[in-house]
PDB file of N, CA and C in Angstrom:
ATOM      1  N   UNK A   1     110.184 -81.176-182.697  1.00  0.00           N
ATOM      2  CA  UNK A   1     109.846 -80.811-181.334  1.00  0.00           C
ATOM      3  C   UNK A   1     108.323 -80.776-181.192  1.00  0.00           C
ATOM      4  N   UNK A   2     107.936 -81.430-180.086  1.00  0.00           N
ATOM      5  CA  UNK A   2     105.962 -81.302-179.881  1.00  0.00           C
ATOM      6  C   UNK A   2     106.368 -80.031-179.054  1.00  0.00           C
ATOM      7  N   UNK A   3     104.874 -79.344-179.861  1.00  0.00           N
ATOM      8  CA  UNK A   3     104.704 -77.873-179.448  1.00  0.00           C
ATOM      9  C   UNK A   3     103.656 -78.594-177.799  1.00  0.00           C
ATOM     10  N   UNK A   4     103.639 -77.779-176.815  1.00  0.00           N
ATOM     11  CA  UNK A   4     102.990 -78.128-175.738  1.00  0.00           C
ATOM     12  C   UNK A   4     101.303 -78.484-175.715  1.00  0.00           C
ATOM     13  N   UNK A   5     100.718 -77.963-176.596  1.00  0.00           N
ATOM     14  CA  UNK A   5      99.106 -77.898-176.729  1.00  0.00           C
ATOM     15  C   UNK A   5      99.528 -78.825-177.606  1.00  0.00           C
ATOM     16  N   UNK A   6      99.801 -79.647-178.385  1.00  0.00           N
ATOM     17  CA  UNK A   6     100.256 -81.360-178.857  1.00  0.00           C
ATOM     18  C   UNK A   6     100.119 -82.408-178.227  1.00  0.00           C
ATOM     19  N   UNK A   7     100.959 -82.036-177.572  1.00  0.00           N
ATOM     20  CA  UNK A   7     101.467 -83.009-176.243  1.00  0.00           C
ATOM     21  C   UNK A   7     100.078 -83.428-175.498  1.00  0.00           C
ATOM     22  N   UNK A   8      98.976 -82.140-175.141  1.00  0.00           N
ATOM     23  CA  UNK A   8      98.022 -82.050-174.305  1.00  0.00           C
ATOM     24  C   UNK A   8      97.071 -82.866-174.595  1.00  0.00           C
ATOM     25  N   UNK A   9      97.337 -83.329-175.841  1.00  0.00           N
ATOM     26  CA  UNK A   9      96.394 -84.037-176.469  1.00  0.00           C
ATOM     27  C   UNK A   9      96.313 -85.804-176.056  1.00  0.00           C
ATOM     28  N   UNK A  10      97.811 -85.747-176.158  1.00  0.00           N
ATOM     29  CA  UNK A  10      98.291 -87.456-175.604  1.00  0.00           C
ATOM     30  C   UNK A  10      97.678 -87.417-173.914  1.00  0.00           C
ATOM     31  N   UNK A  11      97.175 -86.860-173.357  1.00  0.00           N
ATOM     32  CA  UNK A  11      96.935 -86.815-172.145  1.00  0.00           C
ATOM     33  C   UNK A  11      95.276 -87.031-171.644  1.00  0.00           C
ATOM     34  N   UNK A  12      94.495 -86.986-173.436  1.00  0.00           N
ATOM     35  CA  UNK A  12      93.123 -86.741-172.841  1.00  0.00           C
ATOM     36  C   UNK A  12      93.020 -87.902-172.976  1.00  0.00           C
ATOM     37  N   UNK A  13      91.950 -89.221-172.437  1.00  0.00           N
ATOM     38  CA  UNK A  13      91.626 -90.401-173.026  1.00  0.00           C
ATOM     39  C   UNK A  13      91.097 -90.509-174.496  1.00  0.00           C
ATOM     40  N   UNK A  14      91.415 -91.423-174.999  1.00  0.00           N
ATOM     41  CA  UNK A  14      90.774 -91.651-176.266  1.00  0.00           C
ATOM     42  C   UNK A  14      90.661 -90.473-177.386  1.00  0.00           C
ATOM     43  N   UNK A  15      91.583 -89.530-177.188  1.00  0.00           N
ATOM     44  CA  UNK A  15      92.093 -88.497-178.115  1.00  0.00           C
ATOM     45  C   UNK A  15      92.287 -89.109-179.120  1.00  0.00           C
ATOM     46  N   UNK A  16      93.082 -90.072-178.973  1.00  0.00           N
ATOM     47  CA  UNK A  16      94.106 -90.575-179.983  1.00  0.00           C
ATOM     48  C   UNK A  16      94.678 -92.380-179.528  1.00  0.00           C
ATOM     49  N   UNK A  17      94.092 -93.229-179.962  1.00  0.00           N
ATOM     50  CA  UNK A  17      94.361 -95.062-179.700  1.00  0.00           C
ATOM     51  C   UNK A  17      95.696 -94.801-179.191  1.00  0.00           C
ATOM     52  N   UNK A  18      96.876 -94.376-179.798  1.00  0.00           N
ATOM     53  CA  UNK A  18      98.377 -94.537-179.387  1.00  0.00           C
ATOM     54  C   UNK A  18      98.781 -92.959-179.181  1.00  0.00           C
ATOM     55  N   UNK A  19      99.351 -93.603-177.976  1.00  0.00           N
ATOM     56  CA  UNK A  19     100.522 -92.189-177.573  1.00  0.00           C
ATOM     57  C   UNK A  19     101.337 -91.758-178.480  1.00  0.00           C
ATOM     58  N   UNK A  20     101.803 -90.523-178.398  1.00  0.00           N
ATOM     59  CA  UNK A  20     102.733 -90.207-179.919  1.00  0.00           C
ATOM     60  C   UNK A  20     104.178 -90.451-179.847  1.00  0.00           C
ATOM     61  N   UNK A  21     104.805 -91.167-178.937  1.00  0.00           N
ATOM     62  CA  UNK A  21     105.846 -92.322-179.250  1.00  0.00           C
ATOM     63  C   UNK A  21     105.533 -93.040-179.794  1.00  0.00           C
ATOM     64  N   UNK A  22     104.413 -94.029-179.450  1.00  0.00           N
ATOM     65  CA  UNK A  22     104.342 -95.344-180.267  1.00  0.00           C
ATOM     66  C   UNK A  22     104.464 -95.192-181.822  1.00  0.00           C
ATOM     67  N   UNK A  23     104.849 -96.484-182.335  1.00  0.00           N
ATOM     68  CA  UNK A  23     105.187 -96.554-183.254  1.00  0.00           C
ATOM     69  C   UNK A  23     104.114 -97.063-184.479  1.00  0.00           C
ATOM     70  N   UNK A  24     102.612 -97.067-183.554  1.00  0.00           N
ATOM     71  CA  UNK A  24     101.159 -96.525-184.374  1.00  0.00           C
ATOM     72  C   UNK A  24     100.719 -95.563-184.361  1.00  0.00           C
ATOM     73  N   UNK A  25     101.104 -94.308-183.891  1.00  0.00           N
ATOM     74  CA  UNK A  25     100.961 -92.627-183.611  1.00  0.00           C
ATOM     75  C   UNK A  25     100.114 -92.739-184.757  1.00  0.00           C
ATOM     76  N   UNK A  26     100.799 -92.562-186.034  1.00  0.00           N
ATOM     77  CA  UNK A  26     100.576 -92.466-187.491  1.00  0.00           C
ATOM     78  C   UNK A  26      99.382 -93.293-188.243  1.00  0.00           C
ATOM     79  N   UNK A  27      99.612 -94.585-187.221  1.00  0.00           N
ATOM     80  CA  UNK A  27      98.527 -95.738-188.176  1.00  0.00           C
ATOM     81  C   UNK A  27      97.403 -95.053-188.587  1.00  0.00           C
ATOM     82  N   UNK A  28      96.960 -95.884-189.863  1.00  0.00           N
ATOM     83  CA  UNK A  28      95.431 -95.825-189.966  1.00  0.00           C
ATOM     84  C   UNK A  28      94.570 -96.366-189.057  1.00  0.00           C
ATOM     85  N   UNK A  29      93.480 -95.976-189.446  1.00  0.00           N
ATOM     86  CA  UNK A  29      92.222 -96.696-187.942  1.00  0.00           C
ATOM     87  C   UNK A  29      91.362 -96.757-188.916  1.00  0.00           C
ATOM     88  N   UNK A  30      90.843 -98.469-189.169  1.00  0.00           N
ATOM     89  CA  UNK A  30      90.149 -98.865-190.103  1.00  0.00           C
ATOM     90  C   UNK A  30      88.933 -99.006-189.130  1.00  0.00           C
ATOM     91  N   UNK A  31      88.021 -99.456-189.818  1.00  0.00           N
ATOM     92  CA  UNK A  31      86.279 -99.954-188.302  1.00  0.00           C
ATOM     93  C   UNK A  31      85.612-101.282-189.658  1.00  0.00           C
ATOM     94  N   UNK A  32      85.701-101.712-189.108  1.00  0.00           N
ATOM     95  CA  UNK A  32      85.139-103.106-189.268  1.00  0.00           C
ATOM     96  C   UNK A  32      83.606-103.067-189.233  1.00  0.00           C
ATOM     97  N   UNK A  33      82.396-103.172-189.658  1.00  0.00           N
ATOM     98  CA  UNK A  33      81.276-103.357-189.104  1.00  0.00           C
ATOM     99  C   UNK A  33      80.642-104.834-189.151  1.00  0.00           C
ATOM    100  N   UNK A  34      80.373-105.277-187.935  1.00  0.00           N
ATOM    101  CA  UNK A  34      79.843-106.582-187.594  1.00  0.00           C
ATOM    102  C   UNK A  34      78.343-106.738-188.576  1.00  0.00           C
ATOM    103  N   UNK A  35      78.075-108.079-188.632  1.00  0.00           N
ATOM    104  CA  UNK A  35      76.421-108.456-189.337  1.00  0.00           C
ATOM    105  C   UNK A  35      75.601-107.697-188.166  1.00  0.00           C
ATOM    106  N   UNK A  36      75.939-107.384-186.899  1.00  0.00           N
ATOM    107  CA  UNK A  36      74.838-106.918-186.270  1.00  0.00           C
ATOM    108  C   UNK A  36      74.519-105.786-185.822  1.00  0.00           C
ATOM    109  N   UNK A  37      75.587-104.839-187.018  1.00  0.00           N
ATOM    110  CA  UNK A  37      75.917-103.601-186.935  1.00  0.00           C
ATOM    111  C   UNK A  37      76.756-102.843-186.263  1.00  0.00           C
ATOM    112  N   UNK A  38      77.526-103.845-185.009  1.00  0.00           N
ATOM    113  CA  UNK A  38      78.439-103.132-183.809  1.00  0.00           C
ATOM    114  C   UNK A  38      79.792-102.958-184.765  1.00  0.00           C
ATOM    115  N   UNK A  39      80.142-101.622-184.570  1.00  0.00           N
ATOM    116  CA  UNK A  39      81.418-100.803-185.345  1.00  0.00           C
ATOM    117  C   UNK A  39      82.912-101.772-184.287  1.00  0.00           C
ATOM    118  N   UNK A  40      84.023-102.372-184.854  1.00  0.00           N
ATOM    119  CA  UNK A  40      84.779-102.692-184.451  1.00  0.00           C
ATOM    120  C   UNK A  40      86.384-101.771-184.854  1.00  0.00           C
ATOM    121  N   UNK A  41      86.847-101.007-184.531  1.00  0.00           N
ATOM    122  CA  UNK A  41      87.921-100.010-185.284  1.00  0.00           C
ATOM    123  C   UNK A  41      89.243-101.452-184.770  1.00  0.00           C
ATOM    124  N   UNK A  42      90.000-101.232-185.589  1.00  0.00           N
ATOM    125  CA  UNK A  42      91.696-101.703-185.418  1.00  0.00           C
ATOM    126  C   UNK A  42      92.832-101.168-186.371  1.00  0.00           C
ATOM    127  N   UNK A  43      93.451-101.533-186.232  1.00  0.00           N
ATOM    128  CA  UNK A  43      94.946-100.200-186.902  1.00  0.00           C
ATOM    129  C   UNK A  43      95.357-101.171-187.810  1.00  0.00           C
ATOM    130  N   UNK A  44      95.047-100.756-188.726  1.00  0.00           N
ATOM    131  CA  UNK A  44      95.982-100.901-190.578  1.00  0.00           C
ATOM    132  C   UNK A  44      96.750-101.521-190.353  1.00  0.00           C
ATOM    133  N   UNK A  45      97.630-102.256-191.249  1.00  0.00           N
ATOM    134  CA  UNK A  45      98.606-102.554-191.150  1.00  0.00           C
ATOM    135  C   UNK A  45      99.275-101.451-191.479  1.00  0.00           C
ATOM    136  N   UNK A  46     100.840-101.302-190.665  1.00  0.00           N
ATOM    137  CA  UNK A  46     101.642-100.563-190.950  1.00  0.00           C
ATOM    138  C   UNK A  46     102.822-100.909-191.575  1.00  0.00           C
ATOM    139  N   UNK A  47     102.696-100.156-192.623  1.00  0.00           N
ATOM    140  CA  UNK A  47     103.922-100.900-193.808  1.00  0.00           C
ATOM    141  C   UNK A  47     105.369 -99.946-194.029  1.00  0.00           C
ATOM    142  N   UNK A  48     106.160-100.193-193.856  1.00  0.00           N
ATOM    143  CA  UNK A  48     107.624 -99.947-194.060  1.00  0.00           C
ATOM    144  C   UNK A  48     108.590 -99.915-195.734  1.00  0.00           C
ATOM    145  N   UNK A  49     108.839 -98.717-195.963  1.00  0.00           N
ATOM    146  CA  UNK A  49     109.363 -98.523-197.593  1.00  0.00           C
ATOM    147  C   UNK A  49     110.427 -99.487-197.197  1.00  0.00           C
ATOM    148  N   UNK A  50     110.849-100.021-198.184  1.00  0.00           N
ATOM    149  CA  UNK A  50     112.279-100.714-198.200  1.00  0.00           C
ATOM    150  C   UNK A  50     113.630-100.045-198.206  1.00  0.00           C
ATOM    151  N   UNK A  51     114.076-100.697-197.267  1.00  0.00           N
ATOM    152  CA  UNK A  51     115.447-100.295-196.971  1.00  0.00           C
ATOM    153  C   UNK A  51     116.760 -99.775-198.159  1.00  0.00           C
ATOM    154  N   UNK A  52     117.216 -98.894-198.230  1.00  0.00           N
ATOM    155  CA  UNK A  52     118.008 -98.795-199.246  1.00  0.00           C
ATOM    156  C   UNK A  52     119.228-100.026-198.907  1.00  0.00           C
ATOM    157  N   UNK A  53     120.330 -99.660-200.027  1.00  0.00           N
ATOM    158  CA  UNK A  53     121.153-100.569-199.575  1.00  0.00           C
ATOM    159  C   UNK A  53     121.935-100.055-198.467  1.00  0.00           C
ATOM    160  N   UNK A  54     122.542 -98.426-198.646  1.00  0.00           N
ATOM    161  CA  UNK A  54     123.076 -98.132-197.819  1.00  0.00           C
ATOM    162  C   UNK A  54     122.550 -96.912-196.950  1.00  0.00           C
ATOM    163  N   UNK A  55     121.993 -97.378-195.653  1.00  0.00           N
ATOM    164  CA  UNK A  55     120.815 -97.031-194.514  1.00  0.00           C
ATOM    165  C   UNK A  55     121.147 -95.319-194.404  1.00  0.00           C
ATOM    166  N   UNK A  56     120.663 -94.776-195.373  1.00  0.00           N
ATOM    167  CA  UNK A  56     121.228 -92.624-194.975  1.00  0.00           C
ATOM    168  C   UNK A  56     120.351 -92.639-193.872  1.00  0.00           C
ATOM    169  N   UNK A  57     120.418 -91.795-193.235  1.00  0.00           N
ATOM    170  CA  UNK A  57     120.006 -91.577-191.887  1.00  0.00           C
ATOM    171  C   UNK A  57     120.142 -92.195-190.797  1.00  0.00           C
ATOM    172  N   UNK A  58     121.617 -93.114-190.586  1.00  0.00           N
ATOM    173  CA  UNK A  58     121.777 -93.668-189.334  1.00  0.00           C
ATOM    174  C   UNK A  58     123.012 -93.544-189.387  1.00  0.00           C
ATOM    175  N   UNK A  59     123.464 -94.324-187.945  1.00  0.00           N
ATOM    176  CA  UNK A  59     124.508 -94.137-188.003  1.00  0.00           C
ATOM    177  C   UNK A  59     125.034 -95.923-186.888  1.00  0.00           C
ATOM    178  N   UNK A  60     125.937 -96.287-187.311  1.00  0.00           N
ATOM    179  CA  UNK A  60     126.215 -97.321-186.863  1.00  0.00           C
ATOM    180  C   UNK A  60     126.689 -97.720-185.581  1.00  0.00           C
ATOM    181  N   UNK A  61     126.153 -98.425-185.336  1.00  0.00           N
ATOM    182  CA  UNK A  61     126.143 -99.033-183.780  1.00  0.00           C
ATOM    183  C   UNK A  61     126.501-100.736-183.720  1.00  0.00           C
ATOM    184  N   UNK A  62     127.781-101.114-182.934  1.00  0.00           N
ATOM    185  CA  UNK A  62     128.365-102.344-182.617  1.00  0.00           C
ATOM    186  C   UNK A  62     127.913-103.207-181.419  1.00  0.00           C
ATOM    187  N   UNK A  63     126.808-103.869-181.510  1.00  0.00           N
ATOM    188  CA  UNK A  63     126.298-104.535-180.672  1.00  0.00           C
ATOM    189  C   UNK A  63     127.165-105.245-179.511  1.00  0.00           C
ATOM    190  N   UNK A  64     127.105-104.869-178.230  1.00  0.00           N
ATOM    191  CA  UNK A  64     127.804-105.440-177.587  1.00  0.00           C
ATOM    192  C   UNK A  64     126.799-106.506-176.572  1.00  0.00           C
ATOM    193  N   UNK A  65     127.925-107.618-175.760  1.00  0.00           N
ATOM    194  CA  UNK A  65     127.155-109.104-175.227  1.00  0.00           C
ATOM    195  C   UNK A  65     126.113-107.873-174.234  1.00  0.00           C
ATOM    196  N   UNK A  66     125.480-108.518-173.858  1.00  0.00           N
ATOM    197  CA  UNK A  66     124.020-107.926-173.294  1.00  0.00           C
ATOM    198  C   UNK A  66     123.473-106.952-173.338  1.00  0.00           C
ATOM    199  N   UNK A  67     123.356-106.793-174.173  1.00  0.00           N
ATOM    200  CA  UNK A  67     122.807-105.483-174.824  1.00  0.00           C
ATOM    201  C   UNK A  67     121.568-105.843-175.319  1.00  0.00           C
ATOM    202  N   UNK A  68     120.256-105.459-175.177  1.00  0.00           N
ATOM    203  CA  UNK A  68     119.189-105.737-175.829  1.00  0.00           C
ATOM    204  C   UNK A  68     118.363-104.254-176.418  1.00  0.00           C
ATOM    205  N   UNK A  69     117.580-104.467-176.999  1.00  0.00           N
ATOM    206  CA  UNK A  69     116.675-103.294-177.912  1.00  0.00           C
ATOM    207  C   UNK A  69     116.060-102.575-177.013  1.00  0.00           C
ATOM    208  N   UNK A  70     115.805-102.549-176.004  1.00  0.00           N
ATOM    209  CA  UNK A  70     115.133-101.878-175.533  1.00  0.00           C
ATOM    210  C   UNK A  70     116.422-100.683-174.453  1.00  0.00           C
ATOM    211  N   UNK A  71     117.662-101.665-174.601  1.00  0.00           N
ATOM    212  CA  UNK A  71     118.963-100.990-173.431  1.00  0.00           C
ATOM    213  C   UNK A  71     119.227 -99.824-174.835  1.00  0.00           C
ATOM    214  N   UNK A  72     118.825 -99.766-175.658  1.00  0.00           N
ATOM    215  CA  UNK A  72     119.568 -99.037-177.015  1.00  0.00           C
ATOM    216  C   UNK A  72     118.492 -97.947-177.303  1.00  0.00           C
ATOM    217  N   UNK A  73     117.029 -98.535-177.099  1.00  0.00           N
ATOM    218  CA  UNK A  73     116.144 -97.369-177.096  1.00  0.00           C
ATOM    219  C   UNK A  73     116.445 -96.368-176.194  1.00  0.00           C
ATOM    220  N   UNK A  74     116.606 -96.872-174.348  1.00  0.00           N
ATOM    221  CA  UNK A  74     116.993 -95.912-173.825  1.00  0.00           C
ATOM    222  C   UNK A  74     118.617 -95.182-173.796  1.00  0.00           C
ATOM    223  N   UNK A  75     119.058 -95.721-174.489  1.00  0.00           N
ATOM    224  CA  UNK A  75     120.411 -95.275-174.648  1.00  0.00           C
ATOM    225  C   UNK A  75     120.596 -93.994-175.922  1.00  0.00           C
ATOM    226  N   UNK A  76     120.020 -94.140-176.992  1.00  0.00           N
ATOM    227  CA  UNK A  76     119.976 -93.551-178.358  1.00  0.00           C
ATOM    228  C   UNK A  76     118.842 -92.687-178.183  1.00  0.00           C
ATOM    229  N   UNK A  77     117.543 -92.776-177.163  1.00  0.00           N
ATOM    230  CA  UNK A  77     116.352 -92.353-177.718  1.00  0.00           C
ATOM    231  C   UNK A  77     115.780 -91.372-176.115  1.00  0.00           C
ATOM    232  N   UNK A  78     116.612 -91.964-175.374  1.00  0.00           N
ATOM    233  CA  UNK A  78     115.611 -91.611-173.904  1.00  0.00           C
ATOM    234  C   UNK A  78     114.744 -91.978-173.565  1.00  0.00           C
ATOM    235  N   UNK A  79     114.221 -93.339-174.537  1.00  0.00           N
ATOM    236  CA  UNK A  79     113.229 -93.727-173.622  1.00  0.00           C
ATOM    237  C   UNK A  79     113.201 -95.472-174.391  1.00  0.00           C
ATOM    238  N   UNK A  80     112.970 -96.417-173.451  1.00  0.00           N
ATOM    239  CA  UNK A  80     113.195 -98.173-173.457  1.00  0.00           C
ATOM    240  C   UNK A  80     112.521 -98.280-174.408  1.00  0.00           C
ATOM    241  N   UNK A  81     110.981 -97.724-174.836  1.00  0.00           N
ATOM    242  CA  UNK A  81     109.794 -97.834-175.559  1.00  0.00           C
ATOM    243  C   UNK A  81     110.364 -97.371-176.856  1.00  0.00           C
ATOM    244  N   UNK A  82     111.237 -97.220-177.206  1.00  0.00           N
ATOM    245  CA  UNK A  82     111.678 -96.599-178.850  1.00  0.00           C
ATOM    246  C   UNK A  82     112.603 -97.156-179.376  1.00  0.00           C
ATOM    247  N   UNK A  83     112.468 -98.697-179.104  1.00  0.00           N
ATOM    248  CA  UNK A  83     113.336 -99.723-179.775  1.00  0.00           C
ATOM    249  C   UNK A  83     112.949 -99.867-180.969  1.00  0.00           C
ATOM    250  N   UNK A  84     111.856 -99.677-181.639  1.00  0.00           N
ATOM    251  CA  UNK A  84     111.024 -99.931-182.533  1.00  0.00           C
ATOM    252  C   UNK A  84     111.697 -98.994-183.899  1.00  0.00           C
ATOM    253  N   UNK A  85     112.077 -97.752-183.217  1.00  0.00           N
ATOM    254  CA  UNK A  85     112.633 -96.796-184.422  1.00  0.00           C
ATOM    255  C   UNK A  85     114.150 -97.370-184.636  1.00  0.00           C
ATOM    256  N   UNK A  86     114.710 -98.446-184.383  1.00  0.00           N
ATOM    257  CA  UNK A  86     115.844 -99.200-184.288  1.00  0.00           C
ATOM    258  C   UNK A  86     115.626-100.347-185.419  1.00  0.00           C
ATOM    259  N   UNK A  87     114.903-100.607-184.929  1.00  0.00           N
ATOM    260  CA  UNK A  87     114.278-102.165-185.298  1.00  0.00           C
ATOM    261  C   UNK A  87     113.601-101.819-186.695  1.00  0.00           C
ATOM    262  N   UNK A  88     112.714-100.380-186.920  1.00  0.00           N
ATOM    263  CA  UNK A  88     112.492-100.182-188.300  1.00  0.00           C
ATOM    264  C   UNK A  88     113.520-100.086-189.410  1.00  0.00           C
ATOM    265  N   UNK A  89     114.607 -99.653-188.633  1.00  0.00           N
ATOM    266  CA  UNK A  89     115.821 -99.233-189.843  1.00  0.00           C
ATOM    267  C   UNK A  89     117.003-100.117-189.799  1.00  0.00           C
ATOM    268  N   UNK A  90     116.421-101.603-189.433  1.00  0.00           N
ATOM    269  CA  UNK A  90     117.439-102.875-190.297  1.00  0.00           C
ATOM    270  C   UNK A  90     116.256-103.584-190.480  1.00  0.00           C
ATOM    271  N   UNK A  91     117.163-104.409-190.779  1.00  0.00           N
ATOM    272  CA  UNK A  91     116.370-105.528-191.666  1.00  0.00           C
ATOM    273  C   UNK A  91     116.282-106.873-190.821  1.00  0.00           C
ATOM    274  N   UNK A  92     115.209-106.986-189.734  1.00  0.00           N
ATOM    275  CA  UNK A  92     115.264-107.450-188.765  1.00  0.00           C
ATOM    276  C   UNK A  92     113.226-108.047-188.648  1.00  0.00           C
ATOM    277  N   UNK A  93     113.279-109.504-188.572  1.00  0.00           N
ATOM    278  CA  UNK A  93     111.601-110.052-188.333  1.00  0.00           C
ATOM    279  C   UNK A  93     111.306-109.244-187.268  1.00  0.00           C
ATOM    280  N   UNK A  94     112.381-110.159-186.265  1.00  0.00           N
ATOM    281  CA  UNK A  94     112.163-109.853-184.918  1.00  0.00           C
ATOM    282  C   UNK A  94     113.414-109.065-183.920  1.00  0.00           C
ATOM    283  N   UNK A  95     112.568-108.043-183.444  1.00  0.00           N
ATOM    284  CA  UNK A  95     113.323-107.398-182.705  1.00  0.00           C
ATOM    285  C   UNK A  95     114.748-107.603-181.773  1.00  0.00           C
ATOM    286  N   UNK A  96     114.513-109.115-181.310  1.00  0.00           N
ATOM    287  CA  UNK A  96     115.965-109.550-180.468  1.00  0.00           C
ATOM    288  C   UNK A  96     117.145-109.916-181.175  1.00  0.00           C
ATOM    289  N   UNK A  97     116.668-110.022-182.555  1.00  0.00           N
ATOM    290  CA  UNK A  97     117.783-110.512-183.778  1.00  0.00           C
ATOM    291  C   UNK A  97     118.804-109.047-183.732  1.00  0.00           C
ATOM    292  N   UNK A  98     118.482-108.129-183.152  1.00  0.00           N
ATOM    293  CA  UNK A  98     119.213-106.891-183.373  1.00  0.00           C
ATOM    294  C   UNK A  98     120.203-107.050-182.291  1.00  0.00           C
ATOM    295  N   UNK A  99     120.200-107.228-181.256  1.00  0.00           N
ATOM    296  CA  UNK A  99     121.058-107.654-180.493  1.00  0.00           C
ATOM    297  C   UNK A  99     121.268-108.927-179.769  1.00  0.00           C
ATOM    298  N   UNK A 100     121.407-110.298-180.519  1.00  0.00           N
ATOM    299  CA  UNK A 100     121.936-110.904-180.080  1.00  0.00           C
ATOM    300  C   UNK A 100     122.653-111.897-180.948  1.00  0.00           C
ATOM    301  N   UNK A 101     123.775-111.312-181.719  1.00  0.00           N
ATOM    302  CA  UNK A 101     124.803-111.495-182.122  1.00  0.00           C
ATOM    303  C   UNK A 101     125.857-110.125-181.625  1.00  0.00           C
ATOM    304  N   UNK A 102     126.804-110.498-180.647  1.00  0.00           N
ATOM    305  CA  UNK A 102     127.851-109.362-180.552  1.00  0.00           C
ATOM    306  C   UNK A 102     128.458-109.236-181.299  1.00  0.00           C
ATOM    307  N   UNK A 103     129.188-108.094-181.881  1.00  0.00           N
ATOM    308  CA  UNK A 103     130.170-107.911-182.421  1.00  0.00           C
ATOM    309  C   UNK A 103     128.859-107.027-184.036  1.00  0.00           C
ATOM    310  N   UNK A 104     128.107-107.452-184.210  1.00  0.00           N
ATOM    311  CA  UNK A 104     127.301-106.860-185.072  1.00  0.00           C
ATOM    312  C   UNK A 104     126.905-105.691-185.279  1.00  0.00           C
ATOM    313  N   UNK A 105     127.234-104.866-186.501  1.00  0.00           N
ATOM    314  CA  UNK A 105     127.034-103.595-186.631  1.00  0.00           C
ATOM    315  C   UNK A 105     125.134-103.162-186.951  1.00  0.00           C
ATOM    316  N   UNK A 106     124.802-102.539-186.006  1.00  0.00           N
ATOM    317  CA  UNK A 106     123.177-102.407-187.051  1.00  0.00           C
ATOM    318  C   UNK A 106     123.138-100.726-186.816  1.00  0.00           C
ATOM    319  N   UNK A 107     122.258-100.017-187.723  1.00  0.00           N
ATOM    320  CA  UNK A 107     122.256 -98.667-188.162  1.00  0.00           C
ATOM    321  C   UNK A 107     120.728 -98.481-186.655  1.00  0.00           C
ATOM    322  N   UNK A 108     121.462 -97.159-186.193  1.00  0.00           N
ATOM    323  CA  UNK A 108     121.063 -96.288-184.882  1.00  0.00           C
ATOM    324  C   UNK A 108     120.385 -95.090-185.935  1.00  0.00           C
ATOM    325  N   UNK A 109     118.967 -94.859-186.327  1.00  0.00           N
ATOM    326  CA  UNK A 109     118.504 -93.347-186.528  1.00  0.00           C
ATOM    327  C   UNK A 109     119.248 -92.087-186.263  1.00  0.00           C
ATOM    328  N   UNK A 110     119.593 -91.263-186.945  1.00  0.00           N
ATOM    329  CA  UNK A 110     119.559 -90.068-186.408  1.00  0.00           C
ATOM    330  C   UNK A 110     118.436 -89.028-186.291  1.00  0.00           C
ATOM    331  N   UNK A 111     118.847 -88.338-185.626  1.00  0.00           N
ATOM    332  CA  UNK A 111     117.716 -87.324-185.191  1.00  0.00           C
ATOM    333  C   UNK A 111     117.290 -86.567-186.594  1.00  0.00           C
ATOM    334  N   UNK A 112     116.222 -86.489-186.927  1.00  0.00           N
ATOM    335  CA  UNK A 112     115.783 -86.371-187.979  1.00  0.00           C
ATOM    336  C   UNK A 112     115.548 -87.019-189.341  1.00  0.00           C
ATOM    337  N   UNK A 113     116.181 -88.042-188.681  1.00  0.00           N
ATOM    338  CA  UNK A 113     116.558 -89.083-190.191  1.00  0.00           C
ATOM    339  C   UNK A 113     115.292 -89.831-190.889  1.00  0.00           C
ATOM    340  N   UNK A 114     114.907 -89.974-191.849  1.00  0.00           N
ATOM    341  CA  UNK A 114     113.449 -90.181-192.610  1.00  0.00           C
ATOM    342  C   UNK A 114     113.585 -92.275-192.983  1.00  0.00           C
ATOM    343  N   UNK A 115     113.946 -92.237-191.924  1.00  0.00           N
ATOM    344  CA  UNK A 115     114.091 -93.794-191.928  1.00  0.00           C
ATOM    345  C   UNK A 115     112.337 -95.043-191.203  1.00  0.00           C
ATOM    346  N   UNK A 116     112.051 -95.735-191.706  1.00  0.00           N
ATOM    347  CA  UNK A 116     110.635 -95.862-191.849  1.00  0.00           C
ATOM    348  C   UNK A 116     109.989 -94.591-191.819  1.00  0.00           C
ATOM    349  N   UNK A 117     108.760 -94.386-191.390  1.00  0.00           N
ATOM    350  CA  UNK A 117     107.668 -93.577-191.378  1.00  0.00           C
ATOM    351  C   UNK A 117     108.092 -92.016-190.974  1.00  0.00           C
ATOM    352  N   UNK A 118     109.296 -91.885-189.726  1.00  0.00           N
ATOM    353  CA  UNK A 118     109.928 -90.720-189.189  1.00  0.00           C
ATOM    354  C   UNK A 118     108.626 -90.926-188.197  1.00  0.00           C
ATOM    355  N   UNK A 119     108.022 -91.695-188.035  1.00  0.00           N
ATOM    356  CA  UNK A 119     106.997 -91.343-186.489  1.00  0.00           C
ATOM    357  C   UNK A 119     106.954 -92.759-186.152  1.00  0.00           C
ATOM    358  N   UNK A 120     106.417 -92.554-184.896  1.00  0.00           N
ATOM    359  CA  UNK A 120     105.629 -94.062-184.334  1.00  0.00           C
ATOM    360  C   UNK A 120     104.231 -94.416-184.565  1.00  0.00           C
TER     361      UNK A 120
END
């Protein structure tokens, strides 16, 4: 749960590069410095432990015809923007590969579940 003076923070500009949904909340923030001294910052790569074989912390979900990642963020998550905590916990390049085969089972997070990072 974000305590309220948390939250207050996502609200000031430039508190913080990503809102604390996103799924760079967490990133590192590297800075680059140019030959002409101008500081350039950009976000780490963000790297993902490997998947066990069998996904603890989810729970399975049967892809149905039009259904896309973002209808599942707001369905599972409350909000369209949290497809990403979906998409971390299969084994998926790209995000539309998650739903578009019907009939396909892929693992839904649970609330609390330590599946990638547990943040955005």
């Amino acid at each position: 749960m974000i305590e309220p003076y948390e939250s207050a923070w996502d609200g000031i500009p430039g508190a913080h590069p990503y809102p604390r949904g996103s799924r760079y909340h967490d990133a590192e923030i590297g800075v680059h410095v140019q030959p002409d001294g101008t500081e350039v910052r950009y976000t780490k790569r963000r790297l993902l432990p490997p998947l066990p074989a069998v996904a603890d912390g989810t729970a399975p979900h049967t892809v149905n015809s039009g259904e896309r990642p973002d209808h599942l963020g707001q369905r599972y998550f409350g909000d369209p923007g949290q497809w990403w905590q979906i998409a971390d916990a299969n084994p998926v390049l790209d995000p539309r590969e998650l739903t578009d085969e019907p009939g396909r089972v892929i693992g839904i997070p649970l609330p609390g579940g330590a599946v990638g990072n547990g943040h955005g």
